[in-house]
C-alpha atoms as a PDB file:
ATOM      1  CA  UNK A   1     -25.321   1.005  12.037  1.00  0.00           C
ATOM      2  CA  UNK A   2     -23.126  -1.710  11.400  1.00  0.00           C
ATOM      3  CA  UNK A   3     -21.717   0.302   8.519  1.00  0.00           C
ATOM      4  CA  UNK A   4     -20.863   3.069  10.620  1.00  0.00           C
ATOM      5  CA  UNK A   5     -19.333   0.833  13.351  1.00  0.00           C
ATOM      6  CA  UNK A   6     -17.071  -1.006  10.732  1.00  0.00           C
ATOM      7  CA  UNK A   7     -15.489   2.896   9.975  1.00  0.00           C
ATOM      8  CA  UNK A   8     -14.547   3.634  13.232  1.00  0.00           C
ATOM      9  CA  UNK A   9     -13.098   0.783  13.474  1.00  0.00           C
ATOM     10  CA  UNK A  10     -11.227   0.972  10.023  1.00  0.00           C
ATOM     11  CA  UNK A  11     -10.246   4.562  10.429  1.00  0.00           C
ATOM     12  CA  UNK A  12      -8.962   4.318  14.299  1.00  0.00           C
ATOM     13  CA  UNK A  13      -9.019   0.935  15.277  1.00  0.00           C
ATOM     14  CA  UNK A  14     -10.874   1.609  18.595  1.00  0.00           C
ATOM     15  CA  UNK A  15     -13.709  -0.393  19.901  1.00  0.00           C
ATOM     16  CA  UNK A  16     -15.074   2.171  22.234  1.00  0.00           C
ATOM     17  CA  UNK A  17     -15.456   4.684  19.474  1.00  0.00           C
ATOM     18  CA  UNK A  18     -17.816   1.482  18.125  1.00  0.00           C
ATOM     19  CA  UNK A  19     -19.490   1.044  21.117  1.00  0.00           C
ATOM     20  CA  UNK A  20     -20.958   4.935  21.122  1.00  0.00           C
ATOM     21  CA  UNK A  21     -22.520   3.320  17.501  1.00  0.00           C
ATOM     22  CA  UNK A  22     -24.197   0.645  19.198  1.00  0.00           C
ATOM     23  CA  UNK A  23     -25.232   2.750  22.189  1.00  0.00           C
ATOM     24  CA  UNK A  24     -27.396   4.446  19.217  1.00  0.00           C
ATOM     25  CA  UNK A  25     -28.419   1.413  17.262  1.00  0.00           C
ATOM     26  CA  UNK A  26     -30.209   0.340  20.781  1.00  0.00           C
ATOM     27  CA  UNK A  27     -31.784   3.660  21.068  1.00  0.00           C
ATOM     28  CA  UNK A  28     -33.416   3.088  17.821  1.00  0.00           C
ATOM     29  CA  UNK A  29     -34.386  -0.247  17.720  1.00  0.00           C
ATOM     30  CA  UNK A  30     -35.598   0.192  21.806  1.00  0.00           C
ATOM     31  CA  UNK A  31     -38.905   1.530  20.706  1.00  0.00           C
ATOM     32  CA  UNK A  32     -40.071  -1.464  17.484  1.00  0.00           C
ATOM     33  CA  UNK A  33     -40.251  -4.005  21.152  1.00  0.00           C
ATOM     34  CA  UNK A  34     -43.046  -3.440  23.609  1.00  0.00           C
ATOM     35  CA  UNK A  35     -41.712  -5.211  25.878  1.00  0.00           C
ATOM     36  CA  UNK A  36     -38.361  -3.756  26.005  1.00  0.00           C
ATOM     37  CA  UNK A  37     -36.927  -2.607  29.738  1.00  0.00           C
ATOM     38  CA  UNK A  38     -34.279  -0.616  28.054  1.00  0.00           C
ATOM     39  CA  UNK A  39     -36.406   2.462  29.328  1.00  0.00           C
ATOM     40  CA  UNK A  40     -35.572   4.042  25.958  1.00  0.00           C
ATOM     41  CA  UNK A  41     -39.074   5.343  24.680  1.00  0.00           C
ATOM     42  CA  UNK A  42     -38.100   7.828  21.408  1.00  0.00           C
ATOM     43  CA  UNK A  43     -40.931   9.588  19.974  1.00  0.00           C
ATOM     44  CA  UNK A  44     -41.102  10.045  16.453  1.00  0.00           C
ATOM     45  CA  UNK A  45     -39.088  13.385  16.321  1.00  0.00           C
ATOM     46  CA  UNK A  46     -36.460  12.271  18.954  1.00  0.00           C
ATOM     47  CA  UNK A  47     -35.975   8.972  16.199  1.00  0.00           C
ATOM     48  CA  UNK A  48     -35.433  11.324  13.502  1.00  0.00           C
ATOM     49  CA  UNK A  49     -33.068  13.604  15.303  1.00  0.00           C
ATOM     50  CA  UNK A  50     -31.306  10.079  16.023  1.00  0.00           C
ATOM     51  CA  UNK A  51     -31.195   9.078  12.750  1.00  0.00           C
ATOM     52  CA  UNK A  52     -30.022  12.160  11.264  1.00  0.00           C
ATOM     53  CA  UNK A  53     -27.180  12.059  13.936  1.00  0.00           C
ATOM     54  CA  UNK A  54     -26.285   8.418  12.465  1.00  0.00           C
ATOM     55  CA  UNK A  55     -26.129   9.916   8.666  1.00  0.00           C
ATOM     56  CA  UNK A  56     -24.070  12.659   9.800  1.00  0.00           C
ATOM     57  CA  UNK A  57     -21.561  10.799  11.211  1.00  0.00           C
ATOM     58  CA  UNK A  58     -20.965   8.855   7.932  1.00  0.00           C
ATOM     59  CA  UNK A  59     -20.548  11.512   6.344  1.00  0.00           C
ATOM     60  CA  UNK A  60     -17.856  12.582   8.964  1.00  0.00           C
ATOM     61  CA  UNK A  61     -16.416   9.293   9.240  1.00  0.00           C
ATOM     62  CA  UNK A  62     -16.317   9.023   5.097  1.00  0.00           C
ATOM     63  CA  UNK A  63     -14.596  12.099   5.296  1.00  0.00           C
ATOM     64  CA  UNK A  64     -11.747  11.580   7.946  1.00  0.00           C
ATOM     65  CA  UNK A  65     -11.231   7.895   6.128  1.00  0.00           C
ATOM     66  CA  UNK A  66     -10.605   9.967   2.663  1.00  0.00           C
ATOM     67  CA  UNK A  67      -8.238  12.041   4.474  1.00  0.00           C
ATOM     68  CA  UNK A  68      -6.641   9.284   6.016  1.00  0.00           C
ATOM     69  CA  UNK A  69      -5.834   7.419   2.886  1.00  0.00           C
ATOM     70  CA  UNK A  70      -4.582  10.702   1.192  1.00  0.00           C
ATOM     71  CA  UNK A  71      -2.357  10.987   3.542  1.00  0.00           C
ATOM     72  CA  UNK A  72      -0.460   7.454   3.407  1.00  0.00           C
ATOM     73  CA  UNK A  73      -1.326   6.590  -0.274  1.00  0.00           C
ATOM     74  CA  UNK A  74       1.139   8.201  -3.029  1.00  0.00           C
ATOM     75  CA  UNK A  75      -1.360   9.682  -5.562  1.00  0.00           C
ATOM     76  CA  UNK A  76       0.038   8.575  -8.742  1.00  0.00           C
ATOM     77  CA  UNK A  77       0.277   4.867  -7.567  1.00  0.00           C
ATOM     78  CA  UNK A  78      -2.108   4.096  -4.614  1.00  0.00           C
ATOM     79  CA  UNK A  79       1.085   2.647  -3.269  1.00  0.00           C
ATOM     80  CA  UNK A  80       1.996   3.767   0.092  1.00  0.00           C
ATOM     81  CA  UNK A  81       3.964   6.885   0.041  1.00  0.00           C
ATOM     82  CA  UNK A  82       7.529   7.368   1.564  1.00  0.00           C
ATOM     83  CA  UNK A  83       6.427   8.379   4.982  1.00  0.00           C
ATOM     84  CA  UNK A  84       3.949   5.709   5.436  1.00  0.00           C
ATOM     85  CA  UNK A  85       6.227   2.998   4.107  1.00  0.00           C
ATOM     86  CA  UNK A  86       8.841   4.295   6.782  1.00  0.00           C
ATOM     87  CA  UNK A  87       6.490   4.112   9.708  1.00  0.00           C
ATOM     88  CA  UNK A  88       5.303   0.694   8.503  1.00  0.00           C
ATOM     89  CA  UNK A  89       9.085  -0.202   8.655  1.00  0.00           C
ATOM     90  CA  UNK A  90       9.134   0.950  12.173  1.00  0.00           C
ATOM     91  CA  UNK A  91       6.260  -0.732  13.336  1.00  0.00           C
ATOM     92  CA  UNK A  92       7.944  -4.170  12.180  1.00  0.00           C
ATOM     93  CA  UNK A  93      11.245  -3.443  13.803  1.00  0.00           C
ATOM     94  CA  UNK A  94       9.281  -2.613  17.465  1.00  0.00           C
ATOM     95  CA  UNK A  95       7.540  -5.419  17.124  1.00  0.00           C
ATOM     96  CA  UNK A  96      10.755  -7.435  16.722  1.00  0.00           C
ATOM     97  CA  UNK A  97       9.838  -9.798  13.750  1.00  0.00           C
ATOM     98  CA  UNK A  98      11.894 -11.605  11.782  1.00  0.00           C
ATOM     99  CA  UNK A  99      13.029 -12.634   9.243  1.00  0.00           C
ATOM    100  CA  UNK A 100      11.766 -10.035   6.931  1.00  0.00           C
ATOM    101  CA  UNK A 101      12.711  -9.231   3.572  1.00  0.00           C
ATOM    102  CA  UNK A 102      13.785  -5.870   2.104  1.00  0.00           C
ATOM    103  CA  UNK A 103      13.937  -5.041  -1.699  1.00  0.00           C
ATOM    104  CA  UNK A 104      14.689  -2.015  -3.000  1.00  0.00           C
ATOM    105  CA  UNK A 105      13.131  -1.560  -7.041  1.00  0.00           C
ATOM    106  CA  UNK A 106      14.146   0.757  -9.032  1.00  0.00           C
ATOM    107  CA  UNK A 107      12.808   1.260 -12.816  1.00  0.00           C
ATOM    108  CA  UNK A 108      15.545   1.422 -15.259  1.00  0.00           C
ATOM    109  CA  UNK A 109      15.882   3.729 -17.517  1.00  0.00           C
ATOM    110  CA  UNK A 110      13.152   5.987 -16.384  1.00  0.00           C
ATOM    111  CA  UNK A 111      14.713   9.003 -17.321  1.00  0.00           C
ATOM    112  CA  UNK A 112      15.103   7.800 -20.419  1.00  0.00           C
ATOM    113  CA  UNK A 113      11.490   7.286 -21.319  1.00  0.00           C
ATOM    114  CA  UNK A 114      10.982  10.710 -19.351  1.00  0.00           C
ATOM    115  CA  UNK A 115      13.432  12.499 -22.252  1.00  0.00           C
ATOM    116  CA  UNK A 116      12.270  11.009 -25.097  1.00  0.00           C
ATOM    117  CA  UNK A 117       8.276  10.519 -24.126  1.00  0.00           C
ATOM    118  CA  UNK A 118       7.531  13.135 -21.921  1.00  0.00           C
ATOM    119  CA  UNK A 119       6.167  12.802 -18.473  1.00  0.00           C
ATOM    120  CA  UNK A 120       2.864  11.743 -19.679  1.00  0.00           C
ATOM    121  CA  UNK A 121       4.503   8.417 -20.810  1.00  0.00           C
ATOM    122  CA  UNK A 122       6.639   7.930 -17.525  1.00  0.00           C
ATOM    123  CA  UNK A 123       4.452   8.312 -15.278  1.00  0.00           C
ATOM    124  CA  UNK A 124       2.379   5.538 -17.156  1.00  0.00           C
ATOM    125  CA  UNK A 125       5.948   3.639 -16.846  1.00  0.00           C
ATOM    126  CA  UNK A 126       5.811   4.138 -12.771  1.00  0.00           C
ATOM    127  CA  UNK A 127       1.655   2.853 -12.558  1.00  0.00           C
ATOM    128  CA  UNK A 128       2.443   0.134 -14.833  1.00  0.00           C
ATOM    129  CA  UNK A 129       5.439  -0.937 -13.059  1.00  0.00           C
ATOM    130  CA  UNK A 130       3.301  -0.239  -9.541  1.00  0.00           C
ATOM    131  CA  UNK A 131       0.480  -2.716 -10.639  1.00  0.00           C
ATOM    132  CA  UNK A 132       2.775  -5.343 -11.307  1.00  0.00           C
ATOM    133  CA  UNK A 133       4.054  -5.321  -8.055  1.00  0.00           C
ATOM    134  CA  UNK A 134       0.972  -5.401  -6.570  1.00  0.00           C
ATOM    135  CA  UNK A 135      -0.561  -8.344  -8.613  1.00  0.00           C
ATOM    136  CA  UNK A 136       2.402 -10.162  -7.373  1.00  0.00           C
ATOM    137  CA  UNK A 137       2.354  -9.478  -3.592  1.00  0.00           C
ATOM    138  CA  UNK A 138       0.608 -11.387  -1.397  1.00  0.00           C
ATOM    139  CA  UNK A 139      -2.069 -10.151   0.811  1.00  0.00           C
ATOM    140  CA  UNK A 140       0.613  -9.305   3.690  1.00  0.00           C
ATOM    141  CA  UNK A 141       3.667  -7.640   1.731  1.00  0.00           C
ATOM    142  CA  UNK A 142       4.427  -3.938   2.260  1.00  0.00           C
ATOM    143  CA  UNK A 143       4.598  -1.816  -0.759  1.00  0.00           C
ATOM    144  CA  UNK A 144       5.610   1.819  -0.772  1.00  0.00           C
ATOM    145  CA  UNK A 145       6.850   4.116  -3.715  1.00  0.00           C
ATOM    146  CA  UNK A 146      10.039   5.834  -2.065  1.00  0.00           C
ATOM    147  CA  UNK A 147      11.441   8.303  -4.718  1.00  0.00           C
ATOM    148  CA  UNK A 148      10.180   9.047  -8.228  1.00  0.00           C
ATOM    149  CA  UNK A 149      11.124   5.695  -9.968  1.00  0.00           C
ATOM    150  CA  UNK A 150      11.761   3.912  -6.540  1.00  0.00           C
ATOM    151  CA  UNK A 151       9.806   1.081  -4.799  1.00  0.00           C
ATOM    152  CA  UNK A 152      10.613  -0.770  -1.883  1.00  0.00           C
ATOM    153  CA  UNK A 153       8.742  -3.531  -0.496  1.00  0.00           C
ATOM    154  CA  UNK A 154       8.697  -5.743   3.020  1.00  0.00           C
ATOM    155  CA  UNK A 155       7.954  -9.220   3.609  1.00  0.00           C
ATOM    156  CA  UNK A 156       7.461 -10.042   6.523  1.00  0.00           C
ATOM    157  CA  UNK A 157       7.734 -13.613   8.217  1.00  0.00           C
ATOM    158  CA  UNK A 158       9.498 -14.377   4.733  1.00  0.00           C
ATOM    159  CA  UNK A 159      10.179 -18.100   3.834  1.00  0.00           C
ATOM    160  CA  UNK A 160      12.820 -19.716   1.763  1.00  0.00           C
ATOM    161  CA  UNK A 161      13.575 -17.731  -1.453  1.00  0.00           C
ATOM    162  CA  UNK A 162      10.404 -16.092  -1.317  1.00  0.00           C
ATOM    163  CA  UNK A 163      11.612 -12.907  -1.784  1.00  0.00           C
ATOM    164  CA  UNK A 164      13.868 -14.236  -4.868  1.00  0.00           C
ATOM    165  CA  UNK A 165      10.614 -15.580  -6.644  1.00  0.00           C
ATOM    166  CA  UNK A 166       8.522 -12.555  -6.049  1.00  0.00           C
ATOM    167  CA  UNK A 167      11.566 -10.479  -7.776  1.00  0.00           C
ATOM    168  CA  UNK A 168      11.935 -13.298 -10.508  1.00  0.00           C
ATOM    169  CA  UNK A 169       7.831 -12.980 -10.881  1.00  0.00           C
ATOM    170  CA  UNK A 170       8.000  -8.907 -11.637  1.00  0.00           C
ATOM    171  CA  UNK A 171      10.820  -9.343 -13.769  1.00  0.00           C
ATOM    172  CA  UNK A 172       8.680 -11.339 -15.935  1.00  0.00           C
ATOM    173  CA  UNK A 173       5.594  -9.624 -15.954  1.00  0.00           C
ATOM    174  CA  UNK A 174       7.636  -6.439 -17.292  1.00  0.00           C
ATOM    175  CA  UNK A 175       9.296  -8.412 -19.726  1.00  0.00           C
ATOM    176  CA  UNK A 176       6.017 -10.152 -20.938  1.00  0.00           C
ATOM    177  CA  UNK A 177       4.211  -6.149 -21.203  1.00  0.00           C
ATOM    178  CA  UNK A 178       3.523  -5.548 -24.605  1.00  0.00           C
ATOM    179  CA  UNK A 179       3.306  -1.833 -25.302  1.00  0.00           C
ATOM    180  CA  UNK A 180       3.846   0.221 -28.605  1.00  0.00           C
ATOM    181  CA  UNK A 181       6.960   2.442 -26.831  1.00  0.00           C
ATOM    182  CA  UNK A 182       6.775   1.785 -23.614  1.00  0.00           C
ATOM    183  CA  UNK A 183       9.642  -1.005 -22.297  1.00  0.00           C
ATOM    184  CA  UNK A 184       8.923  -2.144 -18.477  1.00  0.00           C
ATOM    185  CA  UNK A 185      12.231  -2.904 -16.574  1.00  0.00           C
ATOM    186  CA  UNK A 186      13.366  -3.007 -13.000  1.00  0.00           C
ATOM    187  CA  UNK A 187      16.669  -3.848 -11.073  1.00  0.00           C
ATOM    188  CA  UNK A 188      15.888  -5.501  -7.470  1.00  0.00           C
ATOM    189  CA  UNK A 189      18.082  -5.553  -4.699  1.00  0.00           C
ATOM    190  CA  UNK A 190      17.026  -7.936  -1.373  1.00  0.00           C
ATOM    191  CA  UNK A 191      18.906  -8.226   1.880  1.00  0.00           C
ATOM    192  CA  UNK A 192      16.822 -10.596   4.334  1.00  0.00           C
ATOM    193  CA  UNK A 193      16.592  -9.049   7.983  1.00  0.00           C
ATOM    194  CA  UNK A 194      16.811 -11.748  10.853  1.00  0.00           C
ATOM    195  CA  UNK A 195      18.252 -10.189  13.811  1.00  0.00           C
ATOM    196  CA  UNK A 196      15.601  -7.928  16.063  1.00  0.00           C
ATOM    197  CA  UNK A 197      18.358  -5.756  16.941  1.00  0.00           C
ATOM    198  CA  UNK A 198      18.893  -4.334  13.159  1.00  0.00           C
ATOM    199  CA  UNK A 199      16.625  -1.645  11.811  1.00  0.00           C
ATOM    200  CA  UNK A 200      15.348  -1.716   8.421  1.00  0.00           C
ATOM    201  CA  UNK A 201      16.204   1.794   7.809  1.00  0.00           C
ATOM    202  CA  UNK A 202      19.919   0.950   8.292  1.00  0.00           C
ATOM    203  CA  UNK A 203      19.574  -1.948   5.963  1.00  0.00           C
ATOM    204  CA  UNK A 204      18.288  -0.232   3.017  1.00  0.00           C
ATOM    205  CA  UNK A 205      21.391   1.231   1.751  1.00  0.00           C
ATOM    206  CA  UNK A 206      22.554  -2.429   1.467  1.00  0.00           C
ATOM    207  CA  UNK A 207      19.227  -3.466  -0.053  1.00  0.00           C
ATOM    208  CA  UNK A 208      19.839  -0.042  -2.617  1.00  0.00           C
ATOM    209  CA  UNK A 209      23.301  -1.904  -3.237  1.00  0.00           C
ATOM    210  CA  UNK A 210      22.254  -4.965  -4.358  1.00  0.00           C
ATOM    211  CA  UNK A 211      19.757  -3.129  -6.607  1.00  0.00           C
ATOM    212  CA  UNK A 212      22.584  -1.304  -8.649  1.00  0.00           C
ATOM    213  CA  UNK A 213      24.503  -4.477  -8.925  1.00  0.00           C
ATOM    214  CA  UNK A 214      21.894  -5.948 -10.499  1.00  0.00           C
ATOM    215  CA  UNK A 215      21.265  -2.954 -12.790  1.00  0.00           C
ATOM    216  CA  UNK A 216      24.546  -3.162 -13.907  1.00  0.00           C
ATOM    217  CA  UNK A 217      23.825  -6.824 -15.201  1.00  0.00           C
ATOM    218  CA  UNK A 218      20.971  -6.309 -17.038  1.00  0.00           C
ATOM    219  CA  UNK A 219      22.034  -3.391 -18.765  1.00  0.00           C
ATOM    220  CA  UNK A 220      24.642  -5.472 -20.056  1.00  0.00           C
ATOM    221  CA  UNK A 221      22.685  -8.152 -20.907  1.00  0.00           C
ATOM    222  CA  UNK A 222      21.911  -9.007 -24.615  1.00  0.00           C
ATOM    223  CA  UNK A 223      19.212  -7.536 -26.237  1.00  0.00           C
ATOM    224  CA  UNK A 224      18.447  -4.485 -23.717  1.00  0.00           C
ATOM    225  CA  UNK A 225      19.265  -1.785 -25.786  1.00  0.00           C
ATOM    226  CA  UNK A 226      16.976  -2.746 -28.452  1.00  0.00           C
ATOM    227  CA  UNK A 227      14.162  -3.245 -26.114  1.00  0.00           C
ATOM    228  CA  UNK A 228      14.238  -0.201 -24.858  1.00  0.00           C
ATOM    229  CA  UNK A 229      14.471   2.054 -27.957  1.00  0.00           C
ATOM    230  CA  UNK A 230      12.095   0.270 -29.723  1.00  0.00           C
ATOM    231  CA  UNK A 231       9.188   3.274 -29.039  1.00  0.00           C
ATOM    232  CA  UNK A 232      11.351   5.738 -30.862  1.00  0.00           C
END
């Protein structure tokens, strides 16, 4: 039963659902006390009915949970997908916290490996790239895949340069992937969001900004070109 309880209350958040669970845990454990003034008395057919009631709502409960993840998660990923990420964004701005932290990621030359590899190998670029973003989140950042090779991420309650050291962190960890063709990079753009009156959505083209700027640099940087080609 407490299995059961703990889904309703993953799936829709509502205690009452929950409580209909417990109605039926005391209906079956009424009759195992002799002494119990519950004045539930099941015989041993009403128990199984009971209990067969319990499994089947599992089962149902397993089965709206599945189709509640499908519909947030992006399938390639297990990120969030665009539309969740954008209600997620909403949900911070009504509840008026700040400061929180927008970066916009973008892979770099994604088409690139997508020409010359096939989509096999880029979507293996996009998962890898996903994972390392995820290892180096904390427990309460907000990660979403927005477009094909586009990520953006939230942080809310974000302290000093926290934002800059998660960027500088997943930077690194695609520079430090070893792979035979494959050539992890990403441009990040940040802007930090501290007045309750600004929505995120509006922000995000500045956020998208920053990214390109910083694609720009890198590109240019030493060394890049090589790196990249080196599958061919």
């Amino acid at each position: 039963m407490d299995y059961v309880r703990e889904k309703i209350i993953e799936c829709f958040g509502q205690e009452v659902l929950a409580a209909a669970v417990e109605t039926l845990a005391d209906y079956l454990g009424s009759d195992k006390d002799a002494g119990s003034n519950t004045g539930h008395q099941l015989t041993k057919e009403q128990r199984k009915q009971v209990e067969e009631l319990s499994d089947l709502m599992v089962r149902y409960l397993d089965s709206l949970c599945k189709a509640d993840t499908d519909s947030r998660e992006d399938r390639l990923t297990g990120l969030l997908n665009k539309t969740y990420f954008e209600n997620r964004m909403n949900v911070i701005d009504r509840a008026e916290i700040v400061p929180v932290a927008l970066m916009h990621v973008n892979i770099n030359d994604w088409k690139y490996v997508n020409e010359h590899f096939g989509y096999e190998e880029s979507d293996r670029l996009i998962q890898i790239v996903a994972a390392i973003l995820q290892k180096e989140a904390k427990a309460d950042y907000v990660i979403g895949r927005i477009d094909g090779d586009v990520f953006a991420v939230l942080i809310p309650m974000v302290h000093d340069l926290e934002a800059e050291d998660y960027g500088r962190r997943i930077k690194a960890q695609c520079d430090a992937f070893e792979d035979s063709c494959l050539a992890p990079s990403v441009a990040v753009g940040m802007v930090i969001k501290t007045n309750i009156e600004e929505k995120l959505e509006a922000l995000m083209s500045d956020a998208e900004y920053e990214m390109l700027q910083n694609k720009l640099e890198m590109k240019r940087a030493p060394g890049y070109r090589e790196r990249l080609i080196k599958g061919i």
